[in-house]
PDB file of N, CA and C in Angstrom:
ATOM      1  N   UNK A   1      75.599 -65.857  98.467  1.00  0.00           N
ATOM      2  CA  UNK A   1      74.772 -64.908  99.157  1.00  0.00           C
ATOM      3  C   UNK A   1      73.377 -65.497  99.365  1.00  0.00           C
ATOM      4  N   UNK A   2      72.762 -64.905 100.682  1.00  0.00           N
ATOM      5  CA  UNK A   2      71.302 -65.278 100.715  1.00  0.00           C
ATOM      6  C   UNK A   2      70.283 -64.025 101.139  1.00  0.00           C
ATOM      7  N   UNK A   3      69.488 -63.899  99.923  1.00  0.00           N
ATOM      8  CA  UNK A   3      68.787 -62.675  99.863  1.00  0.00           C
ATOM      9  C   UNK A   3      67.251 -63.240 100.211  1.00  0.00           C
ATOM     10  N   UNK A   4      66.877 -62.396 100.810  1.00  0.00           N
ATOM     11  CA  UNK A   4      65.439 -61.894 101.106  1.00  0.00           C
ATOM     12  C   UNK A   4      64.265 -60.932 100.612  1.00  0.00           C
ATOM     13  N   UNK A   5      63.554 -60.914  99.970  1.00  0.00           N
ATOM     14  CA  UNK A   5      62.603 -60.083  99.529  1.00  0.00           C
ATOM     15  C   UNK A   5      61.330 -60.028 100.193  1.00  0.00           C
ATOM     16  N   UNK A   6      60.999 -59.575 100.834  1.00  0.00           N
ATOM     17  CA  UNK A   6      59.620 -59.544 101.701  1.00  0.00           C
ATOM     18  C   UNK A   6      58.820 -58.464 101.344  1.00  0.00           C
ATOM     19  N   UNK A   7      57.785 -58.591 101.093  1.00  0.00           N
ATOM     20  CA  UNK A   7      56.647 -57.211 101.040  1.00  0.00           C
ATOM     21  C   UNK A   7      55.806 -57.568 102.183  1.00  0.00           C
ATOM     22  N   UNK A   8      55.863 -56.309 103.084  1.00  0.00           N
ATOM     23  CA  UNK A   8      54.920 -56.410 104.347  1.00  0.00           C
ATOM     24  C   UNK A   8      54.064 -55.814 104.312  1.00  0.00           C
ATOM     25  N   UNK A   9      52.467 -56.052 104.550  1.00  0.00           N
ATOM     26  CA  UNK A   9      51.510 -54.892 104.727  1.00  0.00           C
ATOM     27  C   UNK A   9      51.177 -54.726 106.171  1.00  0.00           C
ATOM     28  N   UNK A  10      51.114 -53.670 106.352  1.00  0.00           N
ATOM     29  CA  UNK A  10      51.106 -53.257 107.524  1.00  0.00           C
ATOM     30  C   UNK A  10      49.372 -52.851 107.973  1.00  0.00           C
ATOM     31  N   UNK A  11      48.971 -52.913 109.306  1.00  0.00           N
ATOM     32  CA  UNK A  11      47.284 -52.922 109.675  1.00  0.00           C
ATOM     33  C   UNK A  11      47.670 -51.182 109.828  1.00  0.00           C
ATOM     34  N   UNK A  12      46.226 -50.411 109.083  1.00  0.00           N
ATOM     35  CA  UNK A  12      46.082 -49.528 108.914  1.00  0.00           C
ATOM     36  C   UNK A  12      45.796 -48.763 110.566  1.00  0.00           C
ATOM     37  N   UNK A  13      46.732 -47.950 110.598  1.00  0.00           N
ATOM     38  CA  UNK A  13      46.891 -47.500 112.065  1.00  0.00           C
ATOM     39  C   UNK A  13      48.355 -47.275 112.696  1.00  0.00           C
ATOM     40  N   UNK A  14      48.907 -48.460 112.198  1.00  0.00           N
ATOM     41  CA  UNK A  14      49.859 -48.665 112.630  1.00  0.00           C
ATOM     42  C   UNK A  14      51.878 -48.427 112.024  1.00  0.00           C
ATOM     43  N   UNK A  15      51.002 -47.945 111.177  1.00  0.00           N
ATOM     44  CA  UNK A  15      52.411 -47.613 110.094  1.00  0.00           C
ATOM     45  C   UNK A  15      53.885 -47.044 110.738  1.00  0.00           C
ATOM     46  N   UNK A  16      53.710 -45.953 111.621  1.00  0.00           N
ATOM     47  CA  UNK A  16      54.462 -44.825 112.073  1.00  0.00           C
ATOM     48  C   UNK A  16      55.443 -45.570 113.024  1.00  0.00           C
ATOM     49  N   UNK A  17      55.008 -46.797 114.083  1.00  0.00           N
ATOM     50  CA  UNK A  17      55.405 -47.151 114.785  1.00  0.00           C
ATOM     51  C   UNK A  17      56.307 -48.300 114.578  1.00  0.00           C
ATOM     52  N   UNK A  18      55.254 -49.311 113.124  1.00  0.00           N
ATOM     53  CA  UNK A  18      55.642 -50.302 112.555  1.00  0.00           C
ATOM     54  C   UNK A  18      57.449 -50.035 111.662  1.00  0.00           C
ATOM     55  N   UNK A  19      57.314 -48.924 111.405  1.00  0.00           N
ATOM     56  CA  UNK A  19      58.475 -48.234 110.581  1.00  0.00           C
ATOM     57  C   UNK A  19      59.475 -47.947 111.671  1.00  0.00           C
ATOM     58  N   UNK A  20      58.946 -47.518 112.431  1.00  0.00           N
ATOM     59  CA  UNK A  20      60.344 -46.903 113.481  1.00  0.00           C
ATOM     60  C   UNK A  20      61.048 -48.436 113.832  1.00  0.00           C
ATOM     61  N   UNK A  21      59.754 -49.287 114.319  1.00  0.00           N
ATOM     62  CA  UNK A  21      60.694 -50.358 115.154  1.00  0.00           C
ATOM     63  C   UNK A  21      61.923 -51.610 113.852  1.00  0.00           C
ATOM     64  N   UNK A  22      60.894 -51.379 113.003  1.00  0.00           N
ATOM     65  CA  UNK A  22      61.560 -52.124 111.052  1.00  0.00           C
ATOM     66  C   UNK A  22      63.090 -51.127 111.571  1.00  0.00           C
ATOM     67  N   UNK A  23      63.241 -49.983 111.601  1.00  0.00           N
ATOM     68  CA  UNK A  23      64.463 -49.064 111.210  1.00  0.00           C
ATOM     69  C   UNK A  23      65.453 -49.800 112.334  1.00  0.00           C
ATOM     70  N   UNK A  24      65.534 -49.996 113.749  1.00  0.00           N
ATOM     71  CA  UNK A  24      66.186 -50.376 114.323  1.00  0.00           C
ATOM     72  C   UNK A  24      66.402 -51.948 114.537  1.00  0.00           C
ATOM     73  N   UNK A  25      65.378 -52.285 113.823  1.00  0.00           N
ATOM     74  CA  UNK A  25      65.525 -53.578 113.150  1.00  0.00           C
ATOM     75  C   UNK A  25      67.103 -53.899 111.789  1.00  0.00           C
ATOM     76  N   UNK A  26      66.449 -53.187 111.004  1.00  0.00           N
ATOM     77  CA  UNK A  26      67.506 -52.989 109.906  1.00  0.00           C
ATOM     78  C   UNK A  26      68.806 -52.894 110.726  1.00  0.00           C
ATOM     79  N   UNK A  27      68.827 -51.177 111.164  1.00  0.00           N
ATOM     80  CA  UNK A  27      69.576 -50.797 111.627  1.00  0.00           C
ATOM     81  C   UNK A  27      71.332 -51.563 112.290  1.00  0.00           C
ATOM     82  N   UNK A  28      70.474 -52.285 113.746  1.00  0.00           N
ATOM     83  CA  UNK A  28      70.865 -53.345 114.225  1.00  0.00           C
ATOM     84  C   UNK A  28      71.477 -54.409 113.417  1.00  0.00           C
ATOM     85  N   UNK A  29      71.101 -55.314 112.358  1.00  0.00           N
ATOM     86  CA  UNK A  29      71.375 -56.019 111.183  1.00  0.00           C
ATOM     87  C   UNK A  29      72.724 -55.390 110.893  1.00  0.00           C
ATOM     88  N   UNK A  30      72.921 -54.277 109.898  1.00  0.00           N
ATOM     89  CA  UNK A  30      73.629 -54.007 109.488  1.00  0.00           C
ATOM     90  C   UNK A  30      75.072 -53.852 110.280  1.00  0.00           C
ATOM     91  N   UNK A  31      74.561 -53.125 111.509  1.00  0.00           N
ATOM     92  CA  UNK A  31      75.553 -52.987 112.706  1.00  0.00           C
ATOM     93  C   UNK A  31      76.352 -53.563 113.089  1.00  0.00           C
ATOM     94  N   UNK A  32      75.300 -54.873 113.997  1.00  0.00           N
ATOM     95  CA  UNK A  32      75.767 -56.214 114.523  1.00  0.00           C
ATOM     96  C   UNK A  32      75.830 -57.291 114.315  1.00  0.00           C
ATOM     97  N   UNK A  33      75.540 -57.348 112.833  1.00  0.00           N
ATOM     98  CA  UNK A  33      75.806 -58.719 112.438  1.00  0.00           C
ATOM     99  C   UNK A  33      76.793 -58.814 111.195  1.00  0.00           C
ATOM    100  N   UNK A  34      78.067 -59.208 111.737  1.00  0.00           N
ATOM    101  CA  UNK A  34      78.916 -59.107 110.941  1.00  0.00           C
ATOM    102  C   UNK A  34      78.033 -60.006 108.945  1.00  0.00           C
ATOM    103  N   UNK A  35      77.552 -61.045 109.423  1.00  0.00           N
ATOM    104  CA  UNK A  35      76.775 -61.595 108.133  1.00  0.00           C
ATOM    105  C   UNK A  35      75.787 -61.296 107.110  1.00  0.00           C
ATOM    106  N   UNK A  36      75.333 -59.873 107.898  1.00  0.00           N
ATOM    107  CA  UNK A  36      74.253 -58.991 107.287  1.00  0.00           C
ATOM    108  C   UNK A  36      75.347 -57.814 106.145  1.00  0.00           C
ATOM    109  N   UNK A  37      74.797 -57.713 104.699  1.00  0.00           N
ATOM    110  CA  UNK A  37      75.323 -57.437 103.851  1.00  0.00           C
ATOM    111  C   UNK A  37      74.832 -56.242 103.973  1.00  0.00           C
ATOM    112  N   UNK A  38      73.543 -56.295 103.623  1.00  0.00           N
ATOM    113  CA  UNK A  38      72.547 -55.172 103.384  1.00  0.00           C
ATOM    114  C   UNK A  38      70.854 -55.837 104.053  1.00  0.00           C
ATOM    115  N   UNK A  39      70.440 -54.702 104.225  1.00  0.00           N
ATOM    116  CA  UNK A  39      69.114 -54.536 104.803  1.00  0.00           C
ATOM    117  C   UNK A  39      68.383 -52.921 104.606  1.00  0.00           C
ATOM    118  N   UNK A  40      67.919 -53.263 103.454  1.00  0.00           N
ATOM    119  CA  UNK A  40      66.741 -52.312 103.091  1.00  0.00           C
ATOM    120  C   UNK A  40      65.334 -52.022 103.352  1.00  0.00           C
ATOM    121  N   UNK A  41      64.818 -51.207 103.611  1.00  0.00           N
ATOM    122  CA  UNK A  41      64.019 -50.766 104.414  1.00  0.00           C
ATOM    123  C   UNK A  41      62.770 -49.783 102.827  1.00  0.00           C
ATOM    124  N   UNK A  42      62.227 -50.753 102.072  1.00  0.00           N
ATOM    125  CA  UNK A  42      61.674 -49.580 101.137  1.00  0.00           C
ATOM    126  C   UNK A  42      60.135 -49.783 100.714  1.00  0.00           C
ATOM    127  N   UNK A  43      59.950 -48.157 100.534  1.00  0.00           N
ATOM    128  CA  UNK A  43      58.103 -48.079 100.752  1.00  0.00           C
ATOM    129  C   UNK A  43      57.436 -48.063  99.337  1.00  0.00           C
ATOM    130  N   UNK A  44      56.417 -48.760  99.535  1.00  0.00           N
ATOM    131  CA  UNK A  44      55.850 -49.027  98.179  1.00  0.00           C
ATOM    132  C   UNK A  44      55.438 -47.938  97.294  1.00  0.00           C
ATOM    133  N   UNK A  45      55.622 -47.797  96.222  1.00  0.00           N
ATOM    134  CA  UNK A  45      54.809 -46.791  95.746  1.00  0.00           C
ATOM    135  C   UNK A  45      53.362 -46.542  95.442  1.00  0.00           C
ATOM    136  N   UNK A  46      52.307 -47.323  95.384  1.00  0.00           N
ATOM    137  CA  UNK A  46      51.550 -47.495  95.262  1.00  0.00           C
ATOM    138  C   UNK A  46      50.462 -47.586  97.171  1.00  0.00           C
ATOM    139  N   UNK A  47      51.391 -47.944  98.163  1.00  0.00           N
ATOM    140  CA  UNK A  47      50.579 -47.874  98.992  1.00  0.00           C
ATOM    141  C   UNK A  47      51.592 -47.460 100.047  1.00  0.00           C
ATOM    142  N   UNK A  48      51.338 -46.758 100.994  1.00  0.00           N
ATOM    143  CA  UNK A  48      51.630 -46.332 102.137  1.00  0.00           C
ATOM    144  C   UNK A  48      52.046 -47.264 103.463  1.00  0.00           C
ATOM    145  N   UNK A  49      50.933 -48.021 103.243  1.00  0.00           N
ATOM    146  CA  UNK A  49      50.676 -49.403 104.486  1.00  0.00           C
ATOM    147  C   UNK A  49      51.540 -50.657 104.162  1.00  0.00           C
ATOM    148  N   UNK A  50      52.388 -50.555 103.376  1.00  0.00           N
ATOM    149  CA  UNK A  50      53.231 -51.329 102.425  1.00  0.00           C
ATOM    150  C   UNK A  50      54.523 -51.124 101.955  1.00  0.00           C
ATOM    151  N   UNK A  51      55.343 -52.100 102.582  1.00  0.00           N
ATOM    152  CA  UNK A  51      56.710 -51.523 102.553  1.00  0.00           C
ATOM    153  C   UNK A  51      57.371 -52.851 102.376  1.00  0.00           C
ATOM    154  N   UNK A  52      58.464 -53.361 101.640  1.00  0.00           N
ATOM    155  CA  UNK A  52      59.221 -54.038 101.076  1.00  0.00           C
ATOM    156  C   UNK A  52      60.716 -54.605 101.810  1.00  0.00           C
ATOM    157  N   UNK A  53      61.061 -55.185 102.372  1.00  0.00           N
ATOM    158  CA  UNK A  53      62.357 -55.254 102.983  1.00  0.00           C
ATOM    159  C   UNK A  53      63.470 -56.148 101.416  1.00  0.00           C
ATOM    160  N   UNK A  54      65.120 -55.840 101.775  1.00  0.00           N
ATOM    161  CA  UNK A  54      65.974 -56.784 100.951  1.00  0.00           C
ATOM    162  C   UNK A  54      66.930 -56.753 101.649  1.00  0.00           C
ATOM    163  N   UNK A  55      67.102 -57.689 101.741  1.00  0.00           N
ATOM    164  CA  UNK A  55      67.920 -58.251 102.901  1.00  0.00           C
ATOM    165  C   UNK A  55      68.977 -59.071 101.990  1.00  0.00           C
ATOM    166  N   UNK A  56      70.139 -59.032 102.301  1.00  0.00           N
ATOM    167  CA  UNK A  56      71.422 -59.674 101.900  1.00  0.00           C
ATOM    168  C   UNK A  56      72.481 -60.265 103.463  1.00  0.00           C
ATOM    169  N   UNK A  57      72.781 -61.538 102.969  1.00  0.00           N
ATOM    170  CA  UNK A  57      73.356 -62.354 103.893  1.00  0.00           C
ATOM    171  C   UNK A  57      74.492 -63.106 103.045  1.00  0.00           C
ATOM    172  N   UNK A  58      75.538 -63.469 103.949  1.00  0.00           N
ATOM    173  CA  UNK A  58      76.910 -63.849 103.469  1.00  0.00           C
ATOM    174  C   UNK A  58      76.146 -65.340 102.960  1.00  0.00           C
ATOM    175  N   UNK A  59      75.596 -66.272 104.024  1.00  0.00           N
ATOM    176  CA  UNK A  59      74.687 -67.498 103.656  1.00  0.00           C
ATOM    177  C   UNK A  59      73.581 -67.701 104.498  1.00  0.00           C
ATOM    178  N   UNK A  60      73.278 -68.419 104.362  1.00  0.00           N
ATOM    179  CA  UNK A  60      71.619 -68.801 104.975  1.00  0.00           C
ATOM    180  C   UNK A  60      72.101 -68.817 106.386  1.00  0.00           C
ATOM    181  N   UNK A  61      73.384 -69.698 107.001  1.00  0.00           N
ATOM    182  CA  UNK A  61      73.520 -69.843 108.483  1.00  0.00           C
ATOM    183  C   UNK A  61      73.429 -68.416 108.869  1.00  0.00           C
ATOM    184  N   UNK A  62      73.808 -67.037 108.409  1.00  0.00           N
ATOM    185  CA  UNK A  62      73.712 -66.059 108.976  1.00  0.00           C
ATOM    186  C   UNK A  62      72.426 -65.370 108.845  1.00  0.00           C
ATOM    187  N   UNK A  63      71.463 -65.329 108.235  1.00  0.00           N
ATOM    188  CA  UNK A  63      70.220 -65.248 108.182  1.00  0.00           C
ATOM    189  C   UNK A  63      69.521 -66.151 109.625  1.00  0.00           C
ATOM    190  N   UNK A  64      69.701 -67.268 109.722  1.00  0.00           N
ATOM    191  CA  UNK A  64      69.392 -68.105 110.793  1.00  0.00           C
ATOM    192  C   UNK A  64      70.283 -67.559 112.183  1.00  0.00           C
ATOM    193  N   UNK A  65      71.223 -66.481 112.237  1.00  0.00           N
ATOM    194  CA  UNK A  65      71.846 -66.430 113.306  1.00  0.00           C
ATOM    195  C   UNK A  65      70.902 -64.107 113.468  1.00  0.00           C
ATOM    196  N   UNK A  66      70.262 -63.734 112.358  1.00  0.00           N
ATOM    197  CA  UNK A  66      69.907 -62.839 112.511  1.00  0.00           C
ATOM    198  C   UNK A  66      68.455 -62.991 113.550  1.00  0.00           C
ATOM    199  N   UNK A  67      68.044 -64.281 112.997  1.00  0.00           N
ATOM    200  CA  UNK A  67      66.905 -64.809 113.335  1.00  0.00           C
ATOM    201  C   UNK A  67      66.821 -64.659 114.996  1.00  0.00           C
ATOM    202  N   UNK A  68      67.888 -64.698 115.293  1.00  0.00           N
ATOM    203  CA  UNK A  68      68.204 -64.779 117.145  1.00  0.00           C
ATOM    204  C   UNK A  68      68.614 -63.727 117.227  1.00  0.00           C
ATOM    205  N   UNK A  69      69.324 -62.706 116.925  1.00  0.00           N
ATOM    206  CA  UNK A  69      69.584 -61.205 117.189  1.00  0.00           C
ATOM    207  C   UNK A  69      68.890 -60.614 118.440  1.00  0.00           C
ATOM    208  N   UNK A  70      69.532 -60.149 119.266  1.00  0.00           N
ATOM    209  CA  UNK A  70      68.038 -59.341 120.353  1.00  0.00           C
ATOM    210  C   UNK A  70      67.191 -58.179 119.584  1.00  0.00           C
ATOM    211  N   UNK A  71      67.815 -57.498 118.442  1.00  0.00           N
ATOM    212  CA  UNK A  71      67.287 -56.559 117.998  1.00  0.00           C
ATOM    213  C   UNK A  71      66.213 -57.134 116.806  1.00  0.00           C
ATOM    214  N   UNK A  72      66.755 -58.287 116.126  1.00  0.00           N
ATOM    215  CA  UNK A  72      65.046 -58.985 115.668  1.00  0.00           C
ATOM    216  C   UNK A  72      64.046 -59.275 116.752  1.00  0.00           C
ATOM    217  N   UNK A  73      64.745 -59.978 117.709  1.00  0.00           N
ATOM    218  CA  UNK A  73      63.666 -60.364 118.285  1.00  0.00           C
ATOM    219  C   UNK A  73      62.854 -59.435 119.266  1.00  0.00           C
ATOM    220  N   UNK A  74      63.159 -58.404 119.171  1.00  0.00           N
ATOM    221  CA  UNK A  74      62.987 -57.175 119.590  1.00  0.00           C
ATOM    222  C   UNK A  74      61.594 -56.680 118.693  1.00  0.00           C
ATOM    223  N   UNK A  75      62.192 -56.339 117.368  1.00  0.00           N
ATOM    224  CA  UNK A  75      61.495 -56.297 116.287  1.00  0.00           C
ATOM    225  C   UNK A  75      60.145 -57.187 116.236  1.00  0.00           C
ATOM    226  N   UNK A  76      60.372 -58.657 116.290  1.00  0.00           N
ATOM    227  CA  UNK A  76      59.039 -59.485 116.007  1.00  0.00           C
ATOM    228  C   UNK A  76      58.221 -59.402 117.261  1.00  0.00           C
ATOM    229  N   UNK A  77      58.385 -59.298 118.088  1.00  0.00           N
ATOM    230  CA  UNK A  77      57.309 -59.090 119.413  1.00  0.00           C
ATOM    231  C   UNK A  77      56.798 -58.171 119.611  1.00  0.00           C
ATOM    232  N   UNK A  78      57.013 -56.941 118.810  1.00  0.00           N
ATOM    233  CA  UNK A  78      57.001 -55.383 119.037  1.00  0.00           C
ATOM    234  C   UNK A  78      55.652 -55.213 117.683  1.00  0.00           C
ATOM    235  N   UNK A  79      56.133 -56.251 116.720  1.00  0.00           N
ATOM    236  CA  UNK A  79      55.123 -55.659 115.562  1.00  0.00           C
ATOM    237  C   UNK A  79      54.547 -57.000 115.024  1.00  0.00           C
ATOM    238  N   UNK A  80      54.166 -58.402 116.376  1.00  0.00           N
ATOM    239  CA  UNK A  80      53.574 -59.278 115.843  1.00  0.00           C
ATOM    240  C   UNK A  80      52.252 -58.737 115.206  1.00  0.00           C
ATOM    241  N   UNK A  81      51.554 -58.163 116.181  1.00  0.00           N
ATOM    242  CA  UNK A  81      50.041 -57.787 115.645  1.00  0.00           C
ATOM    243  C   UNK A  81      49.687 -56.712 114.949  1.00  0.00           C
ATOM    244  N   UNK A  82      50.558 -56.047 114.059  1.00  0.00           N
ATOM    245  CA  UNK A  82      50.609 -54.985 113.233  1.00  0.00           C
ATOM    246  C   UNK A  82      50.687 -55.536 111.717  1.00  0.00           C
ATOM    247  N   UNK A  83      50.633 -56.482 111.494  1.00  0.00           N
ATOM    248  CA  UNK A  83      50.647 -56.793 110.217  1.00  0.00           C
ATOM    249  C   UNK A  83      49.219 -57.279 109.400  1.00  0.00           C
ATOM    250  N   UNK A  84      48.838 -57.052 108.458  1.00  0.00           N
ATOM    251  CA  UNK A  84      47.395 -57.185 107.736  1.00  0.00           C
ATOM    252  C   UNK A  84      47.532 -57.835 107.168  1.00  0.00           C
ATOM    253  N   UNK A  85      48.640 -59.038 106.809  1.00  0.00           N
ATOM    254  CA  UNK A  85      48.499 -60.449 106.004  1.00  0.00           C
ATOM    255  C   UNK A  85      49.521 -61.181 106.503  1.00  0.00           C
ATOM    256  N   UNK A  86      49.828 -61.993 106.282  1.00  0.00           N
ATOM    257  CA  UNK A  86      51.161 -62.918 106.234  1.00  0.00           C
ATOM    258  C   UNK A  86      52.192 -62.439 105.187  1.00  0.00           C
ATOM    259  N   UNK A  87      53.468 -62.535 105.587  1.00  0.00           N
ATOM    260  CA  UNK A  87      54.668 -62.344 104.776  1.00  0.00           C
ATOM    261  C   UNK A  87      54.249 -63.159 103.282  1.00  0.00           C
ATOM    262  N   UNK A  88      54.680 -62.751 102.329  1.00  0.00           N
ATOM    263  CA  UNK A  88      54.609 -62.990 100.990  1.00  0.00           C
ATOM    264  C   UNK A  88      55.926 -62.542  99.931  1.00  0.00           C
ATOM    265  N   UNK A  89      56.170 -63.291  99.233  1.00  0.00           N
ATOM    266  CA  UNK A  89      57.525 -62.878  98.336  1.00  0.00           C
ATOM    267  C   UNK A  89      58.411 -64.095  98.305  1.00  0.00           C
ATOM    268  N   UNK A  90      59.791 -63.499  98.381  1.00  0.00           N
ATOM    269  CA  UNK A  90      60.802 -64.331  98.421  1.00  0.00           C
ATOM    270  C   UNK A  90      61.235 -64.795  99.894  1.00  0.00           C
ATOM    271  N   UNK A  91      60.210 -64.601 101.139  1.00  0.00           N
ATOM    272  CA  UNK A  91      61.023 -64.711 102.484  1.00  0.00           C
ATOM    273  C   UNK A  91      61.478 -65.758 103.061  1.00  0.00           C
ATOM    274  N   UNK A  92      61.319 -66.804 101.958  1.00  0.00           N
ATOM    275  CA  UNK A  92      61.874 -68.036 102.422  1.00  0.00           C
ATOM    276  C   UNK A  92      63.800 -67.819 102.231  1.00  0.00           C
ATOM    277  N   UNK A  93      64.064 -66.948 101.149  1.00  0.00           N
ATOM    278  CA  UNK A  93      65.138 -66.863 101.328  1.00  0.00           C
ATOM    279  C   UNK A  93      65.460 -67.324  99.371  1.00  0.00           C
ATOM    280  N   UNK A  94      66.243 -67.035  99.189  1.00  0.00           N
ATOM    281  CA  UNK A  94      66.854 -66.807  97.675  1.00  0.00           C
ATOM    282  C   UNK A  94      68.124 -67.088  97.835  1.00  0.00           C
ATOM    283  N   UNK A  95      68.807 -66.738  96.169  1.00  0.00           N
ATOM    284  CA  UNK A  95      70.122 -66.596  95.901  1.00  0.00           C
ATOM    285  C   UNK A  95      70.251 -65.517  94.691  1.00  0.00           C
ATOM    286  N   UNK A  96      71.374 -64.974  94.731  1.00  0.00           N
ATOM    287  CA  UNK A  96      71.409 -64.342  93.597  1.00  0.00           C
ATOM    288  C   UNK A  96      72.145 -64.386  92.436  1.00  0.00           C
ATOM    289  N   UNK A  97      71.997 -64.344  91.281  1.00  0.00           N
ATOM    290  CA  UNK A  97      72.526 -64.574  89.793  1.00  0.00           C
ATOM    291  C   UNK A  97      73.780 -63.723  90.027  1.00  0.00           C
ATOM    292  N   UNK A  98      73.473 -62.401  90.031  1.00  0.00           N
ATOM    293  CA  UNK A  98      74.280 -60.962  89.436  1.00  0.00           C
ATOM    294  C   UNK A  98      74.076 -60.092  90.704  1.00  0.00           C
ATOM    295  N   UNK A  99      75.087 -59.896  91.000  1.00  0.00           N
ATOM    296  CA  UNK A  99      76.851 -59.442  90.773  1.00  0.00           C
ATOM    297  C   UNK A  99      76.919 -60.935  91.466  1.00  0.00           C
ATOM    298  N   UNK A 100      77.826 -61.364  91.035  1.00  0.00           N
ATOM    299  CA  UNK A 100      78.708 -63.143  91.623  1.00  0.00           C
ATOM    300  C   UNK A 100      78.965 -62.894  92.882  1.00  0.00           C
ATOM    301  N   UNK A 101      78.893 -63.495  93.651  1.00  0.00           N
ATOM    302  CA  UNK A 101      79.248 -63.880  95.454  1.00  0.00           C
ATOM    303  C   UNK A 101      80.453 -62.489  95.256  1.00  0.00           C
ATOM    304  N   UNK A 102      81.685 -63.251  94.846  1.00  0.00           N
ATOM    305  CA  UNK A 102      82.519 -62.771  94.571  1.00  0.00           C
ATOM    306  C   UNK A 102      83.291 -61.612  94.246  1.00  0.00           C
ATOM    307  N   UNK A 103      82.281 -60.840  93.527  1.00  0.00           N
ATOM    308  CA  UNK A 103      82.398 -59.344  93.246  1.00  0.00           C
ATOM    309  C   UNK A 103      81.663 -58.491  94.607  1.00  0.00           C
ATOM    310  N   UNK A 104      81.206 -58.577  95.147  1.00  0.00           N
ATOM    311  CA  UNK A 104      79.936 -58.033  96.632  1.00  0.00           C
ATOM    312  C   UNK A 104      81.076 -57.276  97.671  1.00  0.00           C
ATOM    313  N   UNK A 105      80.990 -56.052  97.332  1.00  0.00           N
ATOM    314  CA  UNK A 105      82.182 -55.311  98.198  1.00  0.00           C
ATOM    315  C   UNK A 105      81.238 -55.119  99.454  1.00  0.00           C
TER     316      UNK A 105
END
């Protein structure tokens, strides 16, 4: 598996819109890409303007084939200038210990 952890902050203003277009972002993922496991969509507790994505992929080539999706790229042109830092976390991409490839219904 290849997981993703991203915490996004979002430019104050822009939250409402930034969220809708993230949802059909996800959305899409889950839908149409047979390689997309999971795609979570979750808000920080501590701040509002701040929201967390986890993303699960069969392997990295399908992460790289989400990357081209019309509905990402939909997504990144829609909310280039809505963001108040650079991506931070795991978004280079991970692996995971627990549950084994193997067990992942």
């Amino acid at each position: 598996m290849y997981v993703i952890v991203a915490p996004i902050q979002i430019k104050e203003g822009h939250r409402e819109a930034f969220i809708e277009a993230m949802l059909d972002d996800a959305k899409g993922s889950v839908k149409d890409e047979p390689g997309c496991l999971r795609f979570d969509v979750i808000q920080d507790g501590a701040d509002p303007n701040r929201i967390w994505l986890y993303e699960i992929y069969v392997d990295e080539a399908a992460f790289q084939a989400h990357l081209q999706a019309p509905h990402f790229i939909k997504w990144r042109d829609t909310v280039k200038d809505w963001f108040a830092e650079g991506p931070k976390g795991a978004g280079g991409g991970s692996y995971n210990i627990w549950p084994p490839d193997d067990e992942w219904k």
